[in-house]
PDB file of N, CA and C in Angstrom:
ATOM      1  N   UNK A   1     185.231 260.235 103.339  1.00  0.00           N
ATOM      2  CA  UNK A   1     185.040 260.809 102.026  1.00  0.00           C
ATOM      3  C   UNK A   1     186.161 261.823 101.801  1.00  0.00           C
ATOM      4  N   UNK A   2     186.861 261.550 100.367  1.00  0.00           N
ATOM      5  CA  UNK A   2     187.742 262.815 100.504  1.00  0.00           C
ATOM      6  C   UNK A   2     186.892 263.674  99.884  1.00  0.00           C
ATOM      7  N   UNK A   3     188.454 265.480 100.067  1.00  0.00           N
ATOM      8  CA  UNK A   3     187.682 266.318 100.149  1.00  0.00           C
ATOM      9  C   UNK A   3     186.719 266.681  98.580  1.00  0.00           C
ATOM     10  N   UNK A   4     188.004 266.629  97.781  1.00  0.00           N
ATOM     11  CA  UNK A   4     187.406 266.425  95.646  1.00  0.00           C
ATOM     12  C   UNK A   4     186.256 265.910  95.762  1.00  0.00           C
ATOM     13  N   UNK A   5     185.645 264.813  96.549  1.00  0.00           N
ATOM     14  CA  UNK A   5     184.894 263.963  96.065  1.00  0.00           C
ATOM     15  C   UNK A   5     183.243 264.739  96.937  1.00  0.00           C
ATOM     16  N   UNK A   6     183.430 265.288  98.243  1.00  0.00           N
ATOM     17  CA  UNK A   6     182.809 266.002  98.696  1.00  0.00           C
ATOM     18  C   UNK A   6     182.788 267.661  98.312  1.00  0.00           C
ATOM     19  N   UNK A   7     183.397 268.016  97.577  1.00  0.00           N
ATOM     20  CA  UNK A   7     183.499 269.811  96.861  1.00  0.00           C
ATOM     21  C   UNK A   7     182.591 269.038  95.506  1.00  0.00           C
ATOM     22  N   UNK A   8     182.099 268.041  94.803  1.00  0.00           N
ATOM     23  CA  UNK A   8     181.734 267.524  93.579  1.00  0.00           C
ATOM     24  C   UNK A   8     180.568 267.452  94.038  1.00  0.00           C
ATOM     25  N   UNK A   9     179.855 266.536  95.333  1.00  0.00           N
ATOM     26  CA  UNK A   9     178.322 266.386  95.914  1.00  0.00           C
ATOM     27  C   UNK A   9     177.904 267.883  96.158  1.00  0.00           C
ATOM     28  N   UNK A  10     178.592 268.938  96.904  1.00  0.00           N
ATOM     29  CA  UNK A  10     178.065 269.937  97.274  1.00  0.00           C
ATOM     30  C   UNK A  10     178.163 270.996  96.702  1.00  0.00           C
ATOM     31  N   UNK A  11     178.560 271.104  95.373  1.00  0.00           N
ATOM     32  CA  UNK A  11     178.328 272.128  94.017  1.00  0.00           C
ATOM     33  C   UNK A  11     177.115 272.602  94.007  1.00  0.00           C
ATOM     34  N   UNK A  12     176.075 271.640  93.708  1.00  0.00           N
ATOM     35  CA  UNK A  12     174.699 272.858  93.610  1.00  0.00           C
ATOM     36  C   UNK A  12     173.952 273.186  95.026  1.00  0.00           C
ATOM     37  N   UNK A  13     174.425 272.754  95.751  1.00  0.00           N
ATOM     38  CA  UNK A  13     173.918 273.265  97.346  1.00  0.00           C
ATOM     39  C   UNK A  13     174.047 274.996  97.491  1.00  0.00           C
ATOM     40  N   UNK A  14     175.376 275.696  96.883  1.00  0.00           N
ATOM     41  CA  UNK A  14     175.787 276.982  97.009  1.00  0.00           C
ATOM     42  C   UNK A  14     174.475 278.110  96.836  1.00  0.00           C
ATOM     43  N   UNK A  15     174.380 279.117  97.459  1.00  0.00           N
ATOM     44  CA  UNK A  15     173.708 280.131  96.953  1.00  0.00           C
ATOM     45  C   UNK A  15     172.003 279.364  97.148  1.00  0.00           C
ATOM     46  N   UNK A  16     172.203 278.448  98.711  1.00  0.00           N
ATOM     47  CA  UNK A  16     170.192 277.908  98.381  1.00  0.00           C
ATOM     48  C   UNK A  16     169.776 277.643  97.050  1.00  0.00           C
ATOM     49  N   UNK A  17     170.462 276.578  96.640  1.00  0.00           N
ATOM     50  CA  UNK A  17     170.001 275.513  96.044  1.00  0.00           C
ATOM     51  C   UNK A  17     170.363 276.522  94.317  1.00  0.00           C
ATOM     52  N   UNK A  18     172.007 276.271  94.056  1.00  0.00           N
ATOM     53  CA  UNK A  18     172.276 276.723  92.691  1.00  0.00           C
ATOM     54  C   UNK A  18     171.571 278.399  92.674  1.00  0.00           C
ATOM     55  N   UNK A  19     172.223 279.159  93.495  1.00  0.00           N
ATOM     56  CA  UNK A  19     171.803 280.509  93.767  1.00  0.00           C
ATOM     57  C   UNK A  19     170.429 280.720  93.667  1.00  0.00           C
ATOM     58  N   UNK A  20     169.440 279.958  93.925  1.00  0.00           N
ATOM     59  CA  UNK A  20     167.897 280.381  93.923  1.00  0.00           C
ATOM     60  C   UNK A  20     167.644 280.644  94.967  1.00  0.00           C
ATOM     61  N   UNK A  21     168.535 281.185  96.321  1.00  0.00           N
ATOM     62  CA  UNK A  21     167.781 281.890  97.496  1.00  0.00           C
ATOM     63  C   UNK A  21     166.946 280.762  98.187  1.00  0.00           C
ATOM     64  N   UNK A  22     167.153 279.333  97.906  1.00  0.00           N
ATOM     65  CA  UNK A  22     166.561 278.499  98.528  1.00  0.00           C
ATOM     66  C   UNK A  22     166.908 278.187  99.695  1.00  0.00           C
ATOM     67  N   UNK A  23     166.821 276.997 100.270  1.00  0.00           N
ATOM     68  CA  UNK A  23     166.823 276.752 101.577  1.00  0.00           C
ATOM     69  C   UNK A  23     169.079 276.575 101.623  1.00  0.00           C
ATOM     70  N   UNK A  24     169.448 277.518 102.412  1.00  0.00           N
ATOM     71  CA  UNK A  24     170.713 277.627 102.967  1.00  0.00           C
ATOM     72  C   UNK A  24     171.678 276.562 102.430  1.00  0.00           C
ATOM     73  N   UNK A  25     172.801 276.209 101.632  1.00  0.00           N
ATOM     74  CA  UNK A  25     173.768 275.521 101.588  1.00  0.00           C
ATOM     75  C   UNK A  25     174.690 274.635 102.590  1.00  0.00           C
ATOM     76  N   UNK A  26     174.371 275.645 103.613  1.00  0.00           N
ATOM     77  CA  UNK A  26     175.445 274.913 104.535  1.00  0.00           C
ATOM     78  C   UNK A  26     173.913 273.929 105.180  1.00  0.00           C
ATOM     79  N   UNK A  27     173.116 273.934 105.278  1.00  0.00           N
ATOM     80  CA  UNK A  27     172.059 273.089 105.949  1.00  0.00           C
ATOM     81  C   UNK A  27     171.976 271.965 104.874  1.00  0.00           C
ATOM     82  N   UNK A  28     171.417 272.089 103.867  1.00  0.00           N
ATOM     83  CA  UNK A  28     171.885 271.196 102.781  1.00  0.00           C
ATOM     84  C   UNK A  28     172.879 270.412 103.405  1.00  0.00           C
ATOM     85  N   UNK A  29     174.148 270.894 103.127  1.00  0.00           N
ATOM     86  CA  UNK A  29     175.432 269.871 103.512  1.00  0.00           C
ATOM     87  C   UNK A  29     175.285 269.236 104.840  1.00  0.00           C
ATOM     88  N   UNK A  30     174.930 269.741 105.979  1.00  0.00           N
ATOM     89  CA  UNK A  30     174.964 269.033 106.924  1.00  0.00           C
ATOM     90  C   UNK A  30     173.575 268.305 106.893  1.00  0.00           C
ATOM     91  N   UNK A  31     172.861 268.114 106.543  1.00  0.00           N
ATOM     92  CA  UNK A  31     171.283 267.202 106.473  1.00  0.00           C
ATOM     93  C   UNK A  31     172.094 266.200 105.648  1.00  0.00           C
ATOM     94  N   UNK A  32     172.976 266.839 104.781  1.00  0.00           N
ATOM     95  CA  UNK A  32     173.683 264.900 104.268  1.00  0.00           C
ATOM     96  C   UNK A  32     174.746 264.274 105.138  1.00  0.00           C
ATOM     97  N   UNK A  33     174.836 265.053 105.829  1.00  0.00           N
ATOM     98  CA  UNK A  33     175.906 264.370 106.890  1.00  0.00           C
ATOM     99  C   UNK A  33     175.012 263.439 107.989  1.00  0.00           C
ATOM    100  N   UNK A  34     174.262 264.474 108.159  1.00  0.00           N
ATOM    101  CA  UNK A  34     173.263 263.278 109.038  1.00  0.00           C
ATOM    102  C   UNK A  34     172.917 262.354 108.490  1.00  0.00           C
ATOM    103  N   UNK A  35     172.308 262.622 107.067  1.00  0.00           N
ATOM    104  CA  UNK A  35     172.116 261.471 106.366  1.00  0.00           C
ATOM    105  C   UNK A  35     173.094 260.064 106.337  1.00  0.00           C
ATOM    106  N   UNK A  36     173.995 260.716 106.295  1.00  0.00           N
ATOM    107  CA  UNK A  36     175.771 259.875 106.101  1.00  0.00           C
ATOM    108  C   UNK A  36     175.686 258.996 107.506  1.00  0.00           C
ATOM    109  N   UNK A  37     175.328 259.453 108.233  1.00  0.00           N
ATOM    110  CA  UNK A  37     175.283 259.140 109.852  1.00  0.00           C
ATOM    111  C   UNK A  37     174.250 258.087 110.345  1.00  0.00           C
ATOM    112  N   UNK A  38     172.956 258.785 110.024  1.00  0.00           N
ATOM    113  CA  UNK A  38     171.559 258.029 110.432  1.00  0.00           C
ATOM    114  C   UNK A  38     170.688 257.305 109.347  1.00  0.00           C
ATOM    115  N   UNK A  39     171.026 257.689 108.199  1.00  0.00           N
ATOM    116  CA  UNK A  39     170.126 257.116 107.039  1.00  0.00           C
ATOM    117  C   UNK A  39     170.073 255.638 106.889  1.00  0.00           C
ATOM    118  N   UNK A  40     169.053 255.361 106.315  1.00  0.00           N
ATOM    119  CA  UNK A  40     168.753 253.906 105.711  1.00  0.00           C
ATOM    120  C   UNK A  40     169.748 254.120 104.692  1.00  0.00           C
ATOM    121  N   UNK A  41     169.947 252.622 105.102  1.00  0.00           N
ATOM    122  CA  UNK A  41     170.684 252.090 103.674  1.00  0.00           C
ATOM    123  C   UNK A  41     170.001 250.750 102.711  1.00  0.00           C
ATOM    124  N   UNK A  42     168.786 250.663 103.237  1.00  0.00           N
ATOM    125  CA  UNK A  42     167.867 249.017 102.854  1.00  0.00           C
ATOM    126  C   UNK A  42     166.567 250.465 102.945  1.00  0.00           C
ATOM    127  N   UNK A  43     165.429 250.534 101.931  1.00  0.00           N
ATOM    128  CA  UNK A  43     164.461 250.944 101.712  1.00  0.00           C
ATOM    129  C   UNK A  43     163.740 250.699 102.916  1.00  0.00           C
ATOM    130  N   UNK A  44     163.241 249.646 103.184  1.00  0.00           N
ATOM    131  CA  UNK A  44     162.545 249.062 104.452  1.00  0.00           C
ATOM    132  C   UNK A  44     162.805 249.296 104.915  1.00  0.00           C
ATOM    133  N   UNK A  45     164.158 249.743 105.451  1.00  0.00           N
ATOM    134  CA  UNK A  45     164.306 250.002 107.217  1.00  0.00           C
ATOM    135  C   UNK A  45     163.817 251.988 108.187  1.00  0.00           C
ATOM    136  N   UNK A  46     162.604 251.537 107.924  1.00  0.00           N
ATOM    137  CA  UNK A  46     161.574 252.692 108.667  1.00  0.00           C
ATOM    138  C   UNK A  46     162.571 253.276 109.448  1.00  0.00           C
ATOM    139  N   UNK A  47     162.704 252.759 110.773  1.00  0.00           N
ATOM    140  CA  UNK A  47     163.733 252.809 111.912  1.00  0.00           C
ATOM    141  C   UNK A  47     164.626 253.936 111.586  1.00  0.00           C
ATOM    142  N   UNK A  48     165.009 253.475 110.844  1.00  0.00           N
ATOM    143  CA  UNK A  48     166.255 254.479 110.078  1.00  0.00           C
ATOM    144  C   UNK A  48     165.601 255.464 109.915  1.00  0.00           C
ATOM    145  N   UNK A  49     164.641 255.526 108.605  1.00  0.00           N
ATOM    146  CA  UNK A  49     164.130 256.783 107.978  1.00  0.00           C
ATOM    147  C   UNK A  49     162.979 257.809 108.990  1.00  0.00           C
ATOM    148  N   UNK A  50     162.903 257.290 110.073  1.00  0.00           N
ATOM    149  CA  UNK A  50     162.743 258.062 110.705  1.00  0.00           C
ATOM    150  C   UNK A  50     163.249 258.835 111.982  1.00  0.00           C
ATOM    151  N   UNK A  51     164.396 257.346 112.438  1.00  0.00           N
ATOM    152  CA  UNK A  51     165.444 258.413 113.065  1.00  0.00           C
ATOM    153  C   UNK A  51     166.198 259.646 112.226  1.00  0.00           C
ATOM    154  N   UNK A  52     166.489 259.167 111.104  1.00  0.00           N
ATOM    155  CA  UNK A  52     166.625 260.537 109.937  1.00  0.00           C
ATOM    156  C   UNK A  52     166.367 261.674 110.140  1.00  0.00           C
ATOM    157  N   UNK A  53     164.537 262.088 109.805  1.00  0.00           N
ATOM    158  CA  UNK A  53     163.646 262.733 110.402  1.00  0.00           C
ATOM    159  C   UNK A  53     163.681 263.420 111.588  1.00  0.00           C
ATOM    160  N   UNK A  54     163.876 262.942 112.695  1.00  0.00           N
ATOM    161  CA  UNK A  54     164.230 263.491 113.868  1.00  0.00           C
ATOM    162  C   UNK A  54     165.465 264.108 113.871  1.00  0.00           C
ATOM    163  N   UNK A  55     166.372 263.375 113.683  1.00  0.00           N
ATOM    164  CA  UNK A  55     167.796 264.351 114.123  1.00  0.00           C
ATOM    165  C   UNK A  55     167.792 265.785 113.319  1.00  0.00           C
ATOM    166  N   UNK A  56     167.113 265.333 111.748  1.00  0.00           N
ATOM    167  CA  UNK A  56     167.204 266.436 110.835  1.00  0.00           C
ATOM    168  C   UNK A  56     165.891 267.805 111.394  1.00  0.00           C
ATOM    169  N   UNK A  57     165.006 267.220 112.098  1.00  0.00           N
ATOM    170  CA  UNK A  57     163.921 268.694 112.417  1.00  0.00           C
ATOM    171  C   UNK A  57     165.000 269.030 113.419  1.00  0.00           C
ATOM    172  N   UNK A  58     165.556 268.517 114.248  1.00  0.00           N
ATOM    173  CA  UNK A  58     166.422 268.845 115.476  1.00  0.00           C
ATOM    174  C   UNK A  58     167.219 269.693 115.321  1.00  0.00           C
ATOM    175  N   UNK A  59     168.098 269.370 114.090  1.00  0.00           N
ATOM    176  CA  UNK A  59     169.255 270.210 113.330  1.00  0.00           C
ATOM    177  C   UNK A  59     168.635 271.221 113.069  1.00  0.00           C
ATOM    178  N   UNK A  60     167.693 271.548 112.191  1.00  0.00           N
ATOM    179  CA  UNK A  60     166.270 272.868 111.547  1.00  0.00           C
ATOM    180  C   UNK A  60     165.874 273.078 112.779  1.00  0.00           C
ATOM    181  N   UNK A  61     165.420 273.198 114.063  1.00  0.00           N
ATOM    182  CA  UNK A  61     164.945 273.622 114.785  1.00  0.00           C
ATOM    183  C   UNK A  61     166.056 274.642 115.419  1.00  0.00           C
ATOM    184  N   UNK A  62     167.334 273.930 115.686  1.00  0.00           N
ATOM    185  CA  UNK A  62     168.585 274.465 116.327  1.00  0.00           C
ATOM    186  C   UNK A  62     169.059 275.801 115.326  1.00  0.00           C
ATOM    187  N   UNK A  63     169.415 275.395 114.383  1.00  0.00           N
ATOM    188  CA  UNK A  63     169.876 276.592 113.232  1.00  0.00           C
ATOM    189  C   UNK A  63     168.867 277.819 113.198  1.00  0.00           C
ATOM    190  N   UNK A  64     167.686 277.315 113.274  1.00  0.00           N
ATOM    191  CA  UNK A  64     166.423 278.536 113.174  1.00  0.00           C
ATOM    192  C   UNK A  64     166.677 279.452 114.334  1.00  0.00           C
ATOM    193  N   UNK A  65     167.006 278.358 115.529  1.00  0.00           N
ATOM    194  CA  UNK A  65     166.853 279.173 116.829  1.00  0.00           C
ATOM    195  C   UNK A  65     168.191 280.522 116.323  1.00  0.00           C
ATOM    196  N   UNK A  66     169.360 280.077 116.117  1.00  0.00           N
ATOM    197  CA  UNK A  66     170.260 281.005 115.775  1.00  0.00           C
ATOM    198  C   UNK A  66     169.768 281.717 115.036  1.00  0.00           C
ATOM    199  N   UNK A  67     169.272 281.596 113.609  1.00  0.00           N
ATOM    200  CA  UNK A  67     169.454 282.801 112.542  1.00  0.00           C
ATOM    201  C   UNK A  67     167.967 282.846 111.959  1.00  0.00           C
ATOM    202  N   UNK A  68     166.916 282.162 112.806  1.00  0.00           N
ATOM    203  CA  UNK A  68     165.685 282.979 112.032  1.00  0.00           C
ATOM    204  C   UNK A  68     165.008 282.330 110.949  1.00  0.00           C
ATOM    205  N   UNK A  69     165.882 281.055 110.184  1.00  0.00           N
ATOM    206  CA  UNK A  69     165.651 280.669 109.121  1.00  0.00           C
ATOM    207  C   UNK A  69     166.929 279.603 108.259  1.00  0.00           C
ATOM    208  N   UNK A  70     165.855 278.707 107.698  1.00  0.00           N
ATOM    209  CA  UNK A  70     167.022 278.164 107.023  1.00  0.00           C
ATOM    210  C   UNK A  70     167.405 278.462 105.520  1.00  0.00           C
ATOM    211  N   UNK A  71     166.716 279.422 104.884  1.00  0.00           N
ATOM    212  CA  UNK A  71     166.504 279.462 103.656  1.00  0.00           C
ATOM    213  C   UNK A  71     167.078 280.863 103.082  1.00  0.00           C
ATOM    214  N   UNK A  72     167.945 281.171 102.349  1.00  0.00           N
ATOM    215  CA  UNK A  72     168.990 281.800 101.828  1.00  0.00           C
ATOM    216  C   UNK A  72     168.678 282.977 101.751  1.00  0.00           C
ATOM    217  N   UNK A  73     167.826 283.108 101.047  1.00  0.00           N
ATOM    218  CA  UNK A  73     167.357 284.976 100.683  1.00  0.00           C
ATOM    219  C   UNK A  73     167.023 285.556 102.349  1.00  0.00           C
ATOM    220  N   UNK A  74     166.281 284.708 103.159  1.00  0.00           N
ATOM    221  CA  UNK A  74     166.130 285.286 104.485  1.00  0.00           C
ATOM    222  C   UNK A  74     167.411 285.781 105.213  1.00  0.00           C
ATOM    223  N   UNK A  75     167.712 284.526 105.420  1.00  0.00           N
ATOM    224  CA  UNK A  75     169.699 284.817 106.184  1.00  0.00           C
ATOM    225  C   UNK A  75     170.580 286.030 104.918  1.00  0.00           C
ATOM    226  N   UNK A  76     170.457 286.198 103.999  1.00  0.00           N
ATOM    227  CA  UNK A  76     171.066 287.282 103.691  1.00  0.00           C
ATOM    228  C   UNK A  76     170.428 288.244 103.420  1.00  0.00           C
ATOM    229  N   UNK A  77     169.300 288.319 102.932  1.00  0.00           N
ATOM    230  CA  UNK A  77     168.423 289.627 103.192  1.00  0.00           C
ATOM    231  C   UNK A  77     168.508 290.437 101.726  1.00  0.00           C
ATOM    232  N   UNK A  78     168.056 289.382 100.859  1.00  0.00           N
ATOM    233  CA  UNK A  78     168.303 289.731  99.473  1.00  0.00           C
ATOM    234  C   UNK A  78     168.245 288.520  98.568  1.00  0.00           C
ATOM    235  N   UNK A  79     167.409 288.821  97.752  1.00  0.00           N
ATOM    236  CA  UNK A  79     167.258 287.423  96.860  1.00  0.00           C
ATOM    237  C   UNK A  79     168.191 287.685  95.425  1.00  0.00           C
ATOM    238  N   UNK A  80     169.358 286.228  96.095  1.00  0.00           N
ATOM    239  CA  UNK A  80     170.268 286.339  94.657  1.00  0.00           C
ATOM    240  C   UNK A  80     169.732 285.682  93.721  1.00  0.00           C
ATOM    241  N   UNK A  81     168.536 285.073  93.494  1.00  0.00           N
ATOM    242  CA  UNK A  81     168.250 284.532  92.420  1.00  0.00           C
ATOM    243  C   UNK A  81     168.154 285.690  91.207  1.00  0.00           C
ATOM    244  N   UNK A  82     167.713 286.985  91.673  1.00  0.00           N
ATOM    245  CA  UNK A  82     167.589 287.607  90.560  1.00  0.00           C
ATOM    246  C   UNK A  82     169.020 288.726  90.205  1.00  0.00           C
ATOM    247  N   UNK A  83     169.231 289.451  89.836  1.00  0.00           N
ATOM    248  CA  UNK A  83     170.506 289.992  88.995  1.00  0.00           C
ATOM    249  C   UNK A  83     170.582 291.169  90.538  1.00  0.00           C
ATOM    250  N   UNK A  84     169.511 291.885  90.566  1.00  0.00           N
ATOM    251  CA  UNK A  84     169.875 292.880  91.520  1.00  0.00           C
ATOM    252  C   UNK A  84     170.090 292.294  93.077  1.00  0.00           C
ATOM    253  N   UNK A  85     170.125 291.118  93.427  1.00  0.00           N
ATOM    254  CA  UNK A  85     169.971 290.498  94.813  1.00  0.00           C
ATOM    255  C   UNK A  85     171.100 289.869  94.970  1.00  0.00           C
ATOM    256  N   UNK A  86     171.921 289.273  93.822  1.00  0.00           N
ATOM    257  CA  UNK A  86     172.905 289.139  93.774  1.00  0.00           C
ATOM    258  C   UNK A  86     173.814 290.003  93.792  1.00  0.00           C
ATOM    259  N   UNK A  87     174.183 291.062  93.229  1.00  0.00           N
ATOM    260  CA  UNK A  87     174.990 292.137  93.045  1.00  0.00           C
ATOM    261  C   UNK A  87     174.902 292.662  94.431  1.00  0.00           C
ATOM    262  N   UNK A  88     173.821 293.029  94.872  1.00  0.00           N
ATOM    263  CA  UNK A  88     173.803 293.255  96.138  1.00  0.00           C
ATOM    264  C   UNK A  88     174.394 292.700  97.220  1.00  0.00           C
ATOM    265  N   UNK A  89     174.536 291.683  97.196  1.00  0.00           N
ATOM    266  CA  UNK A  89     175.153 290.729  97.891  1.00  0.00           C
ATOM    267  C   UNK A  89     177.196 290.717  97.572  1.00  0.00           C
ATOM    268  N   UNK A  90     176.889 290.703  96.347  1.00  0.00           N
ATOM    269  CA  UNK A  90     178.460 290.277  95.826  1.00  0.00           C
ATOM    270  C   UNK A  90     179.168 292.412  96.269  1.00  0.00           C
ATOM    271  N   UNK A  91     178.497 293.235  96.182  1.00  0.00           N
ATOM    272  CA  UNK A  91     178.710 294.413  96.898  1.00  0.00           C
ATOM    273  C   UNK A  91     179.117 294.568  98.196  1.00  0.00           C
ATOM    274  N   UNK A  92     178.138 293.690  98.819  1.00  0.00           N
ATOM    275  CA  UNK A  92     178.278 294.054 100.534  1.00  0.00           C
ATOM    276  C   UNK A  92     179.106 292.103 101.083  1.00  0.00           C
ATOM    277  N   UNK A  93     179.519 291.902 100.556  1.00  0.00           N
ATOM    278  CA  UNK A  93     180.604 290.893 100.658  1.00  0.00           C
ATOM    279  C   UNK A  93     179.910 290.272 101.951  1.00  0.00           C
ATOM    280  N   UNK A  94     178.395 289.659 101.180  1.00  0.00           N
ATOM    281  CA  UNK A  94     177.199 288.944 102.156  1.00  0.00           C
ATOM    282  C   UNK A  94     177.965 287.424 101.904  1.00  0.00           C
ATOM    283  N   UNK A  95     178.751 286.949 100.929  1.00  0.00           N
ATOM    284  CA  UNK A  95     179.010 285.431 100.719  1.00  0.00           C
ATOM    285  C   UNK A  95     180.121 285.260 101.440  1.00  0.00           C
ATOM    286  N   UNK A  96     181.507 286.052 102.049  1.00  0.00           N
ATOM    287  CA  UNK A  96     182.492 285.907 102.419  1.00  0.00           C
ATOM    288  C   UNK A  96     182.168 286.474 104.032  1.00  0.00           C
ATOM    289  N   UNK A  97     181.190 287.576 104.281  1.00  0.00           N
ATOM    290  CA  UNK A  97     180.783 288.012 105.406  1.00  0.00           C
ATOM    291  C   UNK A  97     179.967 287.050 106.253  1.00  0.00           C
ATOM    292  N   UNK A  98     178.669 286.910 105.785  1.00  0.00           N
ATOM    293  CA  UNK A  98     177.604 285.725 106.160  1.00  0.00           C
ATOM    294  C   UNK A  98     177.853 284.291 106.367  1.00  0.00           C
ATOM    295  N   UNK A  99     178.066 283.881 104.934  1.00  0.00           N
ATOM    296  CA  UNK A  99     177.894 282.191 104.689  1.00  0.00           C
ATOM    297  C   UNK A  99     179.139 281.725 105.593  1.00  0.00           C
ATOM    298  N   UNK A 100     180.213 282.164 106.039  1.00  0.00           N
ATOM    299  CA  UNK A 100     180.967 281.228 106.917  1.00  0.00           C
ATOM    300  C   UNK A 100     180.467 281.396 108.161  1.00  0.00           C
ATOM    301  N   UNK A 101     179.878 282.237 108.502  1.00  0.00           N
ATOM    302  CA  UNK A 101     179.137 281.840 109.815  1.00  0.00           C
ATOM    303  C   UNK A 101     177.822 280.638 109.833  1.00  0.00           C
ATOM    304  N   UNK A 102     177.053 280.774 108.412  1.00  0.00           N
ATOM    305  CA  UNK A 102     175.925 279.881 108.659  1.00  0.00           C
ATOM    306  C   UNK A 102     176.967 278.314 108.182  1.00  0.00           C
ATOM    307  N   UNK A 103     178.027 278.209 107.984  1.00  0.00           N
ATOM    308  CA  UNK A 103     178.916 277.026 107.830  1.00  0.00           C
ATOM    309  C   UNK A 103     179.086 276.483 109.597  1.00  0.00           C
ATOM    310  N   UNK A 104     179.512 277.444 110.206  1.00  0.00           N
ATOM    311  CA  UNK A 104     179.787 277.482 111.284  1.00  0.00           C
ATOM    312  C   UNK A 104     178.974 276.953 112.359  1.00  0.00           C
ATOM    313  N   UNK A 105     177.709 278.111 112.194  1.00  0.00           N
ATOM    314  CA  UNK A 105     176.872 277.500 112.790  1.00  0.00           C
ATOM    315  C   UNK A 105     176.530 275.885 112.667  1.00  0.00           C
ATOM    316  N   UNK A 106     176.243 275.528 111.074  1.00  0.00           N
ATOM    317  CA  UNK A 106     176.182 273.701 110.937  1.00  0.00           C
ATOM    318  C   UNK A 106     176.728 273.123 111.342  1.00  0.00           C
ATOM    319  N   UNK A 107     178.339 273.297 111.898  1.00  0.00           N
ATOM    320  CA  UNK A 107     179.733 272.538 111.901  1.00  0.00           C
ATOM    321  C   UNK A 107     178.939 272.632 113.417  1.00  0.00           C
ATOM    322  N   UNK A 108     178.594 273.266 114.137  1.00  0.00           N
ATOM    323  CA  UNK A 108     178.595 273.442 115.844  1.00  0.00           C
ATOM    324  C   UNK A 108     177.643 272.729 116.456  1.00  0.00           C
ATOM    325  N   UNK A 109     175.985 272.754 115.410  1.00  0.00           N
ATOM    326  CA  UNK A 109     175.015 271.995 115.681  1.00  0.00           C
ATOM    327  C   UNK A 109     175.121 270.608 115.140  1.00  0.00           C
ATOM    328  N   UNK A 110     176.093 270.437 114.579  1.00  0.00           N
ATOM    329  CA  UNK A 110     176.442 268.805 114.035  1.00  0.00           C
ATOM    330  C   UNK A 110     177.391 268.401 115.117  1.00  0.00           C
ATOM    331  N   UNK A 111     178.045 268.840 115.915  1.00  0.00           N
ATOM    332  CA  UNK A 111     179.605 268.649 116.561  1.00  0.00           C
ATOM    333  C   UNK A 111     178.038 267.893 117.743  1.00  0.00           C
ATOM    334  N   UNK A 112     176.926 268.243 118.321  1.00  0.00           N
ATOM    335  CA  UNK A 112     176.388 268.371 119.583  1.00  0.00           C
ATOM    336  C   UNK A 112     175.146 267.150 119.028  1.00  0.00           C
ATOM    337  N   UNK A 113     174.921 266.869 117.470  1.00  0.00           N
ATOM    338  CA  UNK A 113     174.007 265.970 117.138  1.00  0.00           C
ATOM    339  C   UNK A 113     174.745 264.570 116.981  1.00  0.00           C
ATOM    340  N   UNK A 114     176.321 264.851 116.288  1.00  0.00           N
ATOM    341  CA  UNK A 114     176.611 263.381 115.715  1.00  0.00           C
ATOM    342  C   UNK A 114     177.675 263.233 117.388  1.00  0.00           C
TER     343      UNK A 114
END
């Protein structure tokens, strides 16, 4: 996949799910990589959709062990969904400080899954 075409899929992943403090961006992206990896590609094929399943609690189990959580407002400690959680964040330089480590972390627990 090039990269244009992958910066276009992972637009609303940013900020837990389009800045709602949802579940982490960089987990997002790598649950589609697994996907990319292990997923069905035929509806029927169970096999698949549940090796899916597994690698992906595996991945969520591993990331948790690091940081506690997969879900955005937790790992930064401030909910940007609303005006003051953001600012807060965009203050204490939580998106340039934080999020390349929870990138990091995905890139490390994917390097040991795929």
């Amino acid at each position: 996949m090039d990269r244009q075409l992958a910066l276009k899929l992972a637009t609303g992943l940013g900020g837990g799910l389009a800045c709602l403090g949802k579940t982490c961006g960089a987990v997002n992206g790598a649950l589609m990589v697994i996907g990319l990896k292990f997923g069905r590609s035929k509806l029927e094929d169970i096999e698949a959709k549940e090796e899916t399943y597994k690698v992906t609690q595996d991945f969520i189990k591993r990331f948790e062990t690091i940081n506690d959580s997969i879900i955005c407002r937790d790992l930064l400690g401030c909910d940007i969904s609303s005006i003051e959680g953001m600012n807060y964040a965009e203050k204490n330089d939580l998106f340039k400080v934080r999020c390349p480590q929870f990138v990091e972390d995905s890139s490390k627990i994917l390097e040991t899954i795929l």
